[in-house]
PDB file of N, CA and C in Angstrom:
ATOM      1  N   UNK A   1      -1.273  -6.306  12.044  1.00  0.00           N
ATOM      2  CA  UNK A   1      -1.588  -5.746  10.748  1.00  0.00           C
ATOM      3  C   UNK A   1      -1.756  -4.238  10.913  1.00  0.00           C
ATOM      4  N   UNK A   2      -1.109  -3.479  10.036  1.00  0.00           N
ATOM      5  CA  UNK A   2      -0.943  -2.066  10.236  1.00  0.00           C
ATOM      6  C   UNK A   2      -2.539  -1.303   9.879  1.00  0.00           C
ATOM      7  N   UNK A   3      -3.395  -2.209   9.031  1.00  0.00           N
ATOM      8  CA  UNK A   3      -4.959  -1.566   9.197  1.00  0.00           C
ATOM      9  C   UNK A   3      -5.293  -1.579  10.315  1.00  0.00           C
ATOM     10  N   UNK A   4      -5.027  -2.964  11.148  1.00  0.00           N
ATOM     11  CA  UNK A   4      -5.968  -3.059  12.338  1.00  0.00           C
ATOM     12  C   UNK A   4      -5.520  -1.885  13.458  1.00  0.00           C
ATOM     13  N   UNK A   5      -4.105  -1.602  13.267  1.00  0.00           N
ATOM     14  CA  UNK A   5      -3.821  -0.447  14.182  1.00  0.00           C
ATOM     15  C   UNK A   5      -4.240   1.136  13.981  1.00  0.00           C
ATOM     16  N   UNK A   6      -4.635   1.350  12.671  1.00  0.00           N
ATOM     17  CA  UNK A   6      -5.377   2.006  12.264  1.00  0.00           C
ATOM     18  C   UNK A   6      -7.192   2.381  12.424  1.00  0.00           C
ATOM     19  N   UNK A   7      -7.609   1.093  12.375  1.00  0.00           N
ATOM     20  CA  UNK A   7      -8.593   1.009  12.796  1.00  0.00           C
ATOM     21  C   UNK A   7      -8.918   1.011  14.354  1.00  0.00           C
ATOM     22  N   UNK A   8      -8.113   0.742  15.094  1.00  0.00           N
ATOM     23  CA  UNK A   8      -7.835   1.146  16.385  1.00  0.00           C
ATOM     24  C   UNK A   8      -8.209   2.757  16.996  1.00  0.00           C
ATOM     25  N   UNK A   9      -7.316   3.240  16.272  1.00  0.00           N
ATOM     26  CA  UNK A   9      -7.432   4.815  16.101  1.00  0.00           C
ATOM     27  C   UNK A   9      -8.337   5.662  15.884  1.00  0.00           C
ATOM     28  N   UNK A  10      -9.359   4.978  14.579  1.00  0.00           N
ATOM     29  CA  UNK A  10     -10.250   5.212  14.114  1.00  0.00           C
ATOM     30  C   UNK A  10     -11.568   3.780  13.537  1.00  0.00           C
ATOM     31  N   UNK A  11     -12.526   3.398  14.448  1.00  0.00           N
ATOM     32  CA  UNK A  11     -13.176   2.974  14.442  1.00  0.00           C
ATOM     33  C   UNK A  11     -13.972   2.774  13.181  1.00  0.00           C
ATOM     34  N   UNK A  12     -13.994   1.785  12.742  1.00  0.00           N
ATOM     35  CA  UNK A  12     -14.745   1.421  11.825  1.00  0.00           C
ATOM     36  C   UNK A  12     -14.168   1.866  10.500  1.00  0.00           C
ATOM     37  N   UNK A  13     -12.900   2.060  10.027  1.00  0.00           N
ATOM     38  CA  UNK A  13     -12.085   2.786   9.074  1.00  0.00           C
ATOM     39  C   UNK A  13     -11.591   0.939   8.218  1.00  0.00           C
ATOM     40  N   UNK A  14     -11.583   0.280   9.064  1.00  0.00           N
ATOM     41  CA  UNK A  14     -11.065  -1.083   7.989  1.00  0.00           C
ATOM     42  C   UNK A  14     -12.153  -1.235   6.725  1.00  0.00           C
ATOM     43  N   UNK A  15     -13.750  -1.273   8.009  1.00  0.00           N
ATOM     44  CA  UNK A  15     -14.917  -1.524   7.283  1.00  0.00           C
ATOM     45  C   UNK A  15     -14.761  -0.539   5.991  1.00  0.00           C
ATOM     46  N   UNK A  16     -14.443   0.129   6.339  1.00  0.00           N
ATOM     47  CA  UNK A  16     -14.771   1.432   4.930  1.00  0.00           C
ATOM     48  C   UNK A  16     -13.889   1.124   4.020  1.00  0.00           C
ATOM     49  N   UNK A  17     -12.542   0.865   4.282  1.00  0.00           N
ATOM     50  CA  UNK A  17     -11.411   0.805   3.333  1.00  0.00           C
ATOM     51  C   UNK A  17     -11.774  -0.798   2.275  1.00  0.00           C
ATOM     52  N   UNK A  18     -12.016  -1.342   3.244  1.00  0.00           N
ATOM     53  CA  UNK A  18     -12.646  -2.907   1.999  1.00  0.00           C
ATOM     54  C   UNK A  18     -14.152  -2.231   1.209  1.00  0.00           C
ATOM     55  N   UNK A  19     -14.747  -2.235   1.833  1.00  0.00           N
ATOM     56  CA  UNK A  19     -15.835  -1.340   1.394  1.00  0.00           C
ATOM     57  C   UNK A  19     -15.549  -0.609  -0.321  1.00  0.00           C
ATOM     58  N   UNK A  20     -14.824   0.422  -0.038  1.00  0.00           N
ATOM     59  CA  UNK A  20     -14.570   1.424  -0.736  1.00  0.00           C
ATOM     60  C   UNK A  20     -13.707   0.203  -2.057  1.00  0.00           C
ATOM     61  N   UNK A  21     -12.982  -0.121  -1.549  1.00  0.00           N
ATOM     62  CA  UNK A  21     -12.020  -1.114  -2.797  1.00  0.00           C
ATOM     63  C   UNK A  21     -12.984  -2.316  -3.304  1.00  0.00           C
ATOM     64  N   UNK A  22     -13.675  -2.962  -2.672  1.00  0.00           N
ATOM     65  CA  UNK A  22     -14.930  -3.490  -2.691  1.00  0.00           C
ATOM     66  C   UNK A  22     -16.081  -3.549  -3.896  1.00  0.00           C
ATOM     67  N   UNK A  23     -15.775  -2.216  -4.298  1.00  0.00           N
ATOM     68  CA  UNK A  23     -16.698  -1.484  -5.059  1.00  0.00           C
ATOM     69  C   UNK A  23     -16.570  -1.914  -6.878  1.00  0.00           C
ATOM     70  N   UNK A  24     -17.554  -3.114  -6.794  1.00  0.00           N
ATOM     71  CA  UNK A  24     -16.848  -3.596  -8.511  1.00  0.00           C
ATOM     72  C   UNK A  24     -17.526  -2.430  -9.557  1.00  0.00           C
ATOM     73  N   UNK A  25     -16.743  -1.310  -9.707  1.00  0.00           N
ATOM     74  CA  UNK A  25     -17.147  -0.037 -11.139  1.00  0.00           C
ATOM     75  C   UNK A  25     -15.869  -0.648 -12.128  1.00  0.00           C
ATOM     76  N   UNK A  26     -16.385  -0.407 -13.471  1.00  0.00           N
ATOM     77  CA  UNK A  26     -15.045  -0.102 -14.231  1.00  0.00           C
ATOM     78  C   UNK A  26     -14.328   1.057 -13.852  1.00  0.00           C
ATOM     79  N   UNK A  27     -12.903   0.712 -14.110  1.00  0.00           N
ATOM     80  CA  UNK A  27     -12.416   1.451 -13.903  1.00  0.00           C
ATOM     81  C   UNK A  27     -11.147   1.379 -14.754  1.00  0.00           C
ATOM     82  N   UNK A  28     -10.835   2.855 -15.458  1.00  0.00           N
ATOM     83  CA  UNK A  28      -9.947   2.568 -16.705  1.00  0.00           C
ATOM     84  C   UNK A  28      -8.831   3.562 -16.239  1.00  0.00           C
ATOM     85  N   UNK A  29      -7.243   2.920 -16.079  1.00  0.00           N
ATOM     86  CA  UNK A  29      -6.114   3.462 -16.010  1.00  0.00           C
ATOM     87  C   UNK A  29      -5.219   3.590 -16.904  1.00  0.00           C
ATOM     88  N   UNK A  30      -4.587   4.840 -16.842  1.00  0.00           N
ATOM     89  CA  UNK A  30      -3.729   5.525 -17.607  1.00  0.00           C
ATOM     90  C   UNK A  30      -2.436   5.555 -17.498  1.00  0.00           C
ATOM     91  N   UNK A  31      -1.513   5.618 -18.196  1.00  0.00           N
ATOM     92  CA  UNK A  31       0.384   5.725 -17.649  1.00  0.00           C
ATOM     93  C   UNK A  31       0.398   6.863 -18.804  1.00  0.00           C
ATOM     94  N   UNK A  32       1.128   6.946 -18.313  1.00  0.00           N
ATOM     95  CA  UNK A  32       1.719   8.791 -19.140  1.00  0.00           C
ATOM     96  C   UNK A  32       3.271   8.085 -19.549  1.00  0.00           C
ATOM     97  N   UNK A  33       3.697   7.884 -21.030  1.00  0.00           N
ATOM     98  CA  UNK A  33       4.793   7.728 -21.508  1.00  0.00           C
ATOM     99  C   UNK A  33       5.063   9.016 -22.143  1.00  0.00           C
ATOM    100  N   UNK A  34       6.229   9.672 -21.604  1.00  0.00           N
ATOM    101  CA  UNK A  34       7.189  10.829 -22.532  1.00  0.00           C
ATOM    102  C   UNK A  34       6.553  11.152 -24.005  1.00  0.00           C
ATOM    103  N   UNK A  35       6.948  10.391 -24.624  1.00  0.00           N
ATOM    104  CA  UNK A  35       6.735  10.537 -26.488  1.00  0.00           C
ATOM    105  C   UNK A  35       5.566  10.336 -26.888  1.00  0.00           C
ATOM    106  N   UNK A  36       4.021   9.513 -26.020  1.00  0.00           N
ATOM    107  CA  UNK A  36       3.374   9.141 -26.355  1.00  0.00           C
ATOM    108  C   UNK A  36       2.071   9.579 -25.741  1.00  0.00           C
ATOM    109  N   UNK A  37       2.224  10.371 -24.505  1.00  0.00           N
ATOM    110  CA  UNK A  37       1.318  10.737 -23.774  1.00  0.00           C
ATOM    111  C   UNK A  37       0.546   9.505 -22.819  1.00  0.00           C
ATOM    112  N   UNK A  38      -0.971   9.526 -22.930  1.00  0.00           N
ATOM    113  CA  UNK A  38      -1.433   9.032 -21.916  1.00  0.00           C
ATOM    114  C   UNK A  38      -1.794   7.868 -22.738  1.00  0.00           C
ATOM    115  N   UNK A  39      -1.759   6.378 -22.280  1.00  0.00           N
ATOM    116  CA  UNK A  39      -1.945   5.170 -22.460  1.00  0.00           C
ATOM    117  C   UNK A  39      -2.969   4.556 -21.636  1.00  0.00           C
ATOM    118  N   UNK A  40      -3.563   3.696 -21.938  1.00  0.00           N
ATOM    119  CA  UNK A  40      -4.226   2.829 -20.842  1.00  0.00           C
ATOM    120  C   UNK A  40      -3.707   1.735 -21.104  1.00  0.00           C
ATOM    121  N   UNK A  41      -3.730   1.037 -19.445  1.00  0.00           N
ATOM    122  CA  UNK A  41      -3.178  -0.003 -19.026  1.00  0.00           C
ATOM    123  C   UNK A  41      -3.760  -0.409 -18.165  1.00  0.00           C
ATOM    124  N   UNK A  42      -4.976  -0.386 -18.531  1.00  0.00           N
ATOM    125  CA  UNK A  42      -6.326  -1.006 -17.428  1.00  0.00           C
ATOM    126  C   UNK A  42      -5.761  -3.139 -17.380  1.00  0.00           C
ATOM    127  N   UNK A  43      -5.719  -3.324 -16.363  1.00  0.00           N
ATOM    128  CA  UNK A  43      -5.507  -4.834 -16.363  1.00  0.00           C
ATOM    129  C   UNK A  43      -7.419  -5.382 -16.033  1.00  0.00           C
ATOM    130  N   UNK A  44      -7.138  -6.840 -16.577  1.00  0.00           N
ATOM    131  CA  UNK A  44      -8.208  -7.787 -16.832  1.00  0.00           C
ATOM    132  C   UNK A  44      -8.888  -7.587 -15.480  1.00  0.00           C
ATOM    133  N   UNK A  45      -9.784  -8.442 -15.170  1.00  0.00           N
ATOM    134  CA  UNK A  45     -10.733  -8.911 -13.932  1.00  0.00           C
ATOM    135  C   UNK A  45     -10.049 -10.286 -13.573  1.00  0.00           C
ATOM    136  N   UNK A  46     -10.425 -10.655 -12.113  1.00  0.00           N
ATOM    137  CA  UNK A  46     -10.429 -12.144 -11.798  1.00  0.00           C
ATOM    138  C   UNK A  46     -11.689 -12.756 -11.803  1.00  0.00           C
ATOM    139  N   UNK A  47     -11.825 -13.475 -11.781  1.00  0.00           N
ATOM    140  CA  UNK A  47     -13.150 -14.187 -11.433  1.00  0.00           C
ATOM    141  C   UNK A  47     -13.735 -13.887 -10.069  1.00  0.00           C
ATOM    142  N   UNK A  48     -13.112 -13.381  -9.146  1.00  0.00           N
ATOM    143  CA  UNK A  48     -14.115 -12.963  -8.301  1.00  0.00           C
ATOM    144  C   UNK A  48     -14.308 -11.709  -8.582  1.00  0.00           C
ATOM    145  N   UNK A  49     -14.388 -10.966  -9.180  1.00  0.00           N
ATOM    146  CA  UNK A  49     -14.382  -9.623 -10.213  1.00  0.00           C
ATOM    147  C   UNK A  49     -14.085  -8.470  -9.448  1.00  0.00           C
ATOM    148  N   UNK A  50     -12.881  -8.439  -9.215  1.00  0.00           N
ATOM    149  CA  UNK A  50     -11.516  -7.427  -8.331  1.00  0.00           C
ATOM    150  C   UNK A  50     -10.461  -7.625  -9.584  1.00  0.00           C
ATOM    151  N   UNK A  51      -9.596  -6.372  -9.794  1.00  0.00           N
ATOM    152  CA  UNK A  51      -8.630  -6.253 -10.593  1.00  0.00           C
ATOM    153  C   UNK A  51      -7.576  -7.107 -10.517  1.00  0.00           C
ATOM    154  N   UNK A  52      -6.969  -7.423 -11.566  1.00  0.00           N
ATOM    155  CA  UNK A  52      -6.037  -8.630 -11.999  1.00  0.00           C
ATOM    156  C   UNK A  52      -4.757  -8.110 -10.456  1.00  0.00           C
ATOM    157  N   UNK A  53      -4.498  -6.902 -10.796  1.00  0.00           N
ATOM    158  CA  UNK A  53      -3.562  -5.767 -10.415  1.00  0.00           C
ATOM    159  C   UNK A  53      -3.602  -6.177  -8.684  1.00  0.00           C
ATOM    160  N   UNK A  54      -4.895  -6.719  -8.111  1.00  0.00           N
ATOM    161  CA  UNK A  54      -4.827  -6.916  -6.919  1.00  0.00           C
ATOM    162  C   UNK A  54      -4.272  -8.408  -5.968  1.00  0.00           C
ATOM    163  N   UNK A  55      -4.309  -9.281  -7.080  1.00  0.00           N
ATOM    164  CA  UNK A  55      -3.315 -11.027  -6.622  1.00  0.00           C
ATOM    165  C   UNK A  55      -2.148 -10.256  -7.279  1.00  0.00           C
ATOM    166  N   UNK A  56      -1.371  -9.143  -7.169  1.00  0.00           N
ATOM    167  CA  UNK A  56      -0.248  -8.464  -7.600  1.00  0.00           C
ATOM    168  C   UNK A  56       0.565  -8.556  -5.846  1.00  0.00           C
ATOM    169  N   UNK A  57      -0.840  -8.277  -4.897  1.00  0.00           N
ATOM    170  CA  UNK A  57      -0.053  -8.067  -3.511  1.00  0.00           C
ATOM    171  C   UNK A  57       0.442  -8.618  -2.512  1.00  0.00           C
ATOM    172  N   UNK A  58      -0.511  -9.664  -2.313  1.00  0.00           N
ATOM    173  CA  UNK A  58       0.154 -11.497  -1.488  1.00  0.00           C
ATOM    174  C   UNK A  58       0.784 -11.752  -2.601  1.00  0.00           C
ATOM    175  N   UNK A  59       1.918 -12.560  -2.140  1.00  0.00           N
ATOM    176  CA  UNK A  59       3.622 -13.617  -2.817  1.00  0.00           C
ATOM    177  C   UNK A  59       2.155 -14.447  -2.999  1.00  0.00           C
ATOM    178  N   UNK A  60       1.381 -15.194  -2.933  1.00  0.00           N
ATOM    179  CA  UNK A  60       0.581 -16.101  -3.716  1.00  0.00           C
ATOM    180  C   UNK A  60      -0.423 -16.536  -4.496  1.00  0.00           C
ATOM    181  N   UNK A  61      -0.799 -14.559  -4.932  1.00  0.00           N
ATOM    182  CA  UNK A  61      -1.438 -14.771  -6.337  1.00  0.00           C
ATOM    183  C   UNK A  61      -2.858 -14.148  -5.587  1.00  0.00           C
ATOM    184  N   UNK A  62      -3.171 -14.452  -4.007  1.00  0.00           N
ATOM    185  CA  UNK A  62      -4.263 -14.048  -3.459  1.00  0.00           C
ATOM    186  C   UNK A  62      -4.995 -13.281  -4.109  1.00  0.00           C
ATOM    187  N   UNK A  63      -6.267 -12.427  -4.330  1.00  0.00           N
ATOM    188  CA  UNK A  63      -6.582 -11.235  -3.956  1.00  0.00           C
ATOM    189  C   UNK A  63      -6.685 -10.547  -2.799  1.00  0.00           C
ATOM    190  N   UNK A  64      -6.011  -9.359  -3.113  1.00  0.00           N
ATOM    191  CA  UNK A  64      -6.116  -8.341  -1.764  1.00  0.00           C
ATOM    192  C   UNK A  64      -7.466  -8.454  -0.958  1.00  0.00           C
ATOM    193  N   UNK A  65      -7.973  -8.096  -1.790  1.00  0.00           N
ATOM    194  CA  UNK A  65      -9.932  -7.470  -1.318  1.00  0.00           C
ATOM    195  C   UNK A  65     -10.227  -9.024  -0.966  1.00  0.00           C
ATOM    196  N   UNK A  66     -10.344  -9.238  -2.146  1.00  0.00           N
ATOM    197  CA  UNK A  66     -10.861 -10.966  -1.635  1.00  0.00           C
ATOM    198  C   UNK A  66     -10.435 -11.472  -0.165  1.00  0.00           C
ATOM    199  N   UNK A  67      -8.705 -11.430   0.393  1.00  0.00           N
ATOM    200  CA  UNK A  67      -8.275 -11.784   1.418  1.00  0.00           C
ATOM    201  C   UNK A  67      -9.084 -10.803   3.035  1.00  0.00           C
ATOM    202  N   UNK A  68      -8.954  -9.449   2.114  1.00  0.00           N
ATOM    203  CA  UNK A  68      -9.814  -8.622   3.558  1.00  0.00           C
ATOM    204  C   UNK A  68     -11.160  -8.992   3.861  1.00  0.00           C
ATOM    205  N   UNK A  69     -11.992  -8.984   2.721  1.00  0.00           N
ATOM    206  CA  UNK A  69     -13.473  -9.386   2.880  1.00  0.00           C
ATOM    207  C   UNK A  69     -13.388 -10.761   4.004  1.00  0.00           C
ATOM    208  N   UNK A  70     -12.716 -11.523   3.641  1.00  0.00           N
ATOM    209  CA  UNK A  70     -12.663 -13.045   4.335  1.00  0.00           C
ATOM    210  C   UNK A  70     -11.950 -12.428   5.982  1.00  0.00           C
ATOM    211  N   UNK A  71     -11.171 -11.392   6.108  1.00  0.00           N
ATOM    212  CA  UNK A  71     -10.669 -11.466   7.300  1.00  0.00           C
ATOM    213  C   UNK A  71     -11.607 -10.864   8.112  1.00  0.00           C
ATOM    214  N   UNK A  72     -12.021  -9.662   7.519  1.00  0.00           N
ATOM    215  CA  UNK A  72     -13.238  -9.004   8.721  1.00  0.00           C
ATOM    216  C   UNK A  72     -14.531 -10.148   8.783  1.00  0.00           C
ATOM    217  N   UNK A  73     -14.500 -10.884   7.650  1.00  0.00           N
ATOM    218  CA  UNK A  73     -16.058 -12.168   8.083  1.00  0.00           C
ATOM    219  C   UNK A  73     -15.472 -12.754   9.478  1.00  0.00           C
ATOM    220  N   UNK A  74     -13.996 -13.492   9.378  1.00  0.00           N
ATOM    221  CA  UNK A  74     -13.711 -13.922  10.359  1.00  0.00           C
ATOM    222  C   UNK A  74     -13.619 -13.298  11.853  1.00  0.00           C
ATOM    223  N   UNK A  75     -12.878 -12.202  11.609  1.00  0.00           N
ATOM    224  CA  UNK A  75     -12.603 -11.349  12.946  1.00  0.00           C
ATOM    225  C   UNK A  75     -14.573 -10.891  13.203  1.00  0.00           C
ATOM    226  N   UNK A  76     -15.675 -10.781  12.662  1.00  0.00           N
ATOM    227  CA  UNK A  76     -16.620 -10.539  12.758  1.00  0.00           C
ATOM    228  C   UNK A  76     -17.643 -11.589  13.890  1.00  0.00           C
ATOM    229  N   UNK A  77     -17.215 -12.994  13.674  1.00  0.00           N
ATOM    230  CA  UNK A  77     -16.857 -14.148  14.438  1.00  0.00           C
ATOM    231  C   UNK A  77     -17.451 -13.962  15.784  1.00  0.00           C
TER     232      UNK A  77
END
């Protein structure tokens, strides 16, 4: 996994990166259309309350964060 080689490099940088994404704030996003200017296109919550936008990144709907939190519990082991 290209974090863990990262974290290699720099110690304790995975912890921070789940951490940091981790962080349930609202958070409201914008797209900039030509004719229309700035839009929001904030997507829903999941039930484990991480952005819809994040089971966008595993082919199986996963959550991202959700999947890291569970990997450093394990690798923590």
């Amino acid at each position: 996994m290209f974090l863990e080689e990262v974290n290699k490099v720099f110690p304790g940088y995975l912890e921070h990166y789940v951490a940091d994404f981790n962080d349930n704030q609202n958070k409201i996003l914008y797209e900039y259309h030509k004719d229309k200017g700035f839009e929001e296109c904030t997507a829903e919550y999941n039930a484990c309350g991480h952005n819809k936008n994040f089971s966008k990144v595993i082919s199986d709907g996963t959550c991202y964060i959700c999947a890291l939190k569970q990997y450093l519990n394990e690798r923590a082991v």
